[in-house]
C-alpha atoms as a PDB file:
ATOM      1  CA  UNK A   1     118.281 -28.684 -42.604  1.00  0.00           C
ATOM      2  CA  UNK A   2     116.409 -25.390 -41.589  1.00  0.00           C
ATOM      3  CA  UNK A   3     118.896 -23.383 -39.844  1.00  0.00           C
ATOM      4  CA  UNK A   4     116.910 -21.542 -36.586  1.00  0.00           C
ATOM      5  CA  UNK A   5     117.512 -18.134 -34.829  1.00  0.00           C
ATOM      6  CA  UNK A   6     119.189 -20.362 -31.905  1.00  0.00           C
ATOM      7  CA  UNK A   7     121.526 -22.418 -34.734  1.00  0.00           C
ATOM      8  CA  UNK A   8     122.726 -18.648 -36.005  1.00  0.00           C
ATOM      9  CA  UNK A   9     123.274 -17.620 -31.922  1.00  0.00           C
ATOM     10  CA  UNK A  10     125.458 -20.631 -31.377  1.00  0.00           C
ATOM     11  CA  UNK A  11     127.351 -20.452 -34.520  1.00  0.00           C
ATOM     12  CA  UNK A  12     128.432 -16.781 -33.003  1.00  0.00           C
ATOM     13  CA  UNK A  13     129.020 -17.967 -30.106  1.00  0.00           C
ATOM     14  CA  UNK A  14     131.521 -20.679 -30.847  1.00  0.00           C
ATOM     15  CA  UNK A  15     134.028 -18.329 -32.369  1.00  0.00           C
ATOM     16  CA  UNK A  16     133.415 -14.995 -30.422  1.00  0.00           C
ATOM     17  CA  UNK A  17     133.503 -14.346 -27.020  1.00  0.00           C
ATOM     18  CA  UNK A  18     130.122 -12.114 -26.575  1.00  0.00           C
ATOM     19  CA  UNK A  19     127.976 -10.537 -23.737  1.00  0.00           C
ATOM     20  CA  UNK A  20     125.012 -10.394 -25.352  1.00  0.00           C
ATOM     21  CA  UNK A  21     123.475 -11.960 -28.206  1.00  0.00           C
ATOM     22  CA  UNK A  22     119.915 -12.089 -30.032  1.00  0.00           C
ATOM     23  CA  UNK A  23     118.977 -13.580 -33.054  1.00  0.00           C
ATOM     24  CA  UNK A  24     115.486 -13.422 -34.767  1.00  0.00           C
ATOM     25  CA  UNK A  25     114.849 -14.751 -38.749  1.00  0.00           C
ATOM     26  CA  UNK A  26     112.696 -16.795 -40.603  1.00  0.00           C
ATOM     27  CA  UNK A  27     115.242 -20.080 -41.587  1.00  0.00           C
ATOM     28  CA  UNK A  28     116.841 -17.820 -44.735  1.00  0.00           C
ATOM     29  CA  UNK A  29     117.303 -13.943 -43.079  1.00  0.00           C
ATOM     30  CA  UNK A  30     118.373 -13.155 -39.619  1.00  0.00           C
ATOM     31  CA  UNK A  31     119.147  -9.843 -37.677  1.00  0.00           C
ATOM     32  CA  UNK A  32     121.660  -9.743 -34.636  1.00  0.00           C
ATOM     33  CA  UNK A  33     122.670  -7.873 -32.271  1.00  0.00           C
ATOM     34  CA  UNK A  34     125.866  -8.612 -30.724  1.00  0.00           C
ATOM     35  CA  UNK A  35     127.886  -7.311 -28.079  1.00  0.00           C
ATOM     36  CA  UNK A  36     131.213  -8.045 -27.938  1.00  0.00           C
ATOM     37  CA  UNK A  37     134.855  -6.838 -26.146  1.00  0.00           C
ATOM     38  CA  UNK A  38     136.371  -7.953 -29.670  1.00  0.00           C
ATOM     39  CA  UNK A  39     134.600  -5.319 -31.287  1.00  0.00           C
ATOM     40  CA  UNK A  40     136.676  -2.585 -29.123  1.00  0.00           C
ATOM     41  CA  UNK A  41     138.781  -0.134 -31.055  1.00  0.00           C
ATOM     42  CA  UNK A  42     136.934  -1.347 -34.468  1.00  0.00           C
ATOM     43  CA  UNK A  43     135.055   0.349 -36.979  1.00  0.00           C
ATOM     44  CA  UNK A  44     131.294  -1.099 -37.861  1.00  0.00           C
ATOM     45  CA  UNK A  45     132.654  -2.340 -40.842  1.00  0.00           C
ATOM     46  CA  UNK A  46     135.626  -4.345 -39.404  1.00  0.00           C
ATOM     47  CA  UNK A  47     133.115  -5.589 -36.481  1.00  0.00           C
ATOM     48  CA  UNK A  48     130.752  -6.739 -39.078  1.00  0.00           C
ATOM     49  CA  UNK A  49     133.522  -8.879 -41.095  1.00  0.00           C
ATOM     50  CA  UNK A  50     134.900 -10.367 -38.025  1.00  0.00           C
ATOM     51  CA  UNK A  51     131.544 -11.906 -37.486  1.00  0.00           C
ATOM     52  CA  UNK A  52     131.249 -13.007 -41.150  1.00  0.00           C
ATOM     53  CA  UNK A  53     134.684 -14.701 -40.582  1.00  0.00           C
ATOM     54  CA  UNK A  54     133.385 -16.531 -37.311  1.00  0.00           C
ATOM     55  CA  UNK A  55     130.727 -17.588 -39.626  1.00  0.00           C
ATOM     56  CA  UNK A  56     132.480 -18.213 -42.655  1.00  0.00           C
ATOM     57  CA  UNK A  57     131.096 -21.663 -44.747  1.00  0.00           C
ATOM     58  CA  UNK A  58     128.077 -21.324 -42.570  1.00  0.00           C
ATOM     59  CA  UNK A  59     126.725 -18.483 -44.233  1.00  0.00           C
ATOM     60  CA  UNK A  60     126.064 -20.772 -47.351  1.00  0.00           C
ATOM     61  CA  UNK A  61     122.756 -22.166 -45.071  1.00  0.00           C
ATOM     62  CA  UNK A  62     122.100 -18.832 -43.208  1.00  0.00           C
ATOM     63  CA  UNK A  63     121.862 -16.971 -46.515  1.00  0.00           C
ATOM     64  CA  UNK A  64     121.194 -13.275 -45.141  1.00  0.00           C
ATOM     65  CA  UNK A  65     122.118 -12.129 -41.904  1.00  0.00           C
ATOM     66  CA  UNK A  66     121.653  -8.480 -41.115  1.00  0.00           C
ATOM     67  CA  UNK A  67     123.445  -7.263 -37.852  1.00  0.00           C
ATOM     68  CA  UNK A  68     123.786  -4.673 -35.290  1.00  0.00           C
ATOM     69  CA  UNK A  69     127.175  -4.399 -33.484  1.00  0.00           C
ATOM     70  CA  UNK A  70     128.302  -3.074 -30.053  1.00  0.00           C
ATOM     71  CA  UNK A  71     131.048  -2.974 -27.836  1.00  0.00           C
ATOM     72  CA  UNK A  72     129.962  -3.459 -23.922  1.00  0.00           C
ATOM     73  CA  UNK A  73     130.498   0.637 -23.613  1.00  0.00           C
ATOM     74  CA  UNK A  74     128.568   1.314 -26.730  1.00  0.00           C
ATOM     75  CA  UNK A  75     125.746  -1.146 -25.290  1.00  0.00           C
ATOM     76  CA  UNK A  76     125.249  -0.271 -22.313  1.00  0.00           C
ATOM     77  CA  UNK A  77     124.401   3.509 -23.562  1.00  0.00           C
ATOM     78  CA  UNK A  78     122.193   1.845 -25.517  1.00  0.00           C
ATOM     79  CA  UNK A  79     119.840   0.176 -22.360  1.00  0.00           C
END
């Protein structure tokens, strides 16, 4: 099975609570960007292995998943 951009959204969204999400890739690499309250009073890093831990066996099909990280705050700065 191919896994899609939309696969790699929903897999995010079923273990993280989010207020934004985009995914783009080509079936084996993806890039993100999430927004999320759970990424509050984290560093990059520690936002970056929660979402590998959401993830967890299902980055066996995703393969390479490159993401950018934001808490609401940090977000909306960035629009």
């Amino acid at each position: 099975m191919k896994v899609t951009p939309e696969n790699v959204r929903e897999y995010i969204l079923q273990g993280l609570e989010c207020e934004h999400v985009e995914v783009e890739g080509d079936g084996r690499h993806f890039d993100a960007v999430i927004v999320s309250k759970a990424f509050e009073g984290k560093g990059m890093l520690q936002q970056q292995r929660l979402v590998f831990q959401i993830l967890g066996d299902k980055m066996e099909v995703i393969h390479a998943l490159s993401m950018k990280t934001f808490t609401p705050q940090q977000w909306a700065v960035q629009a």
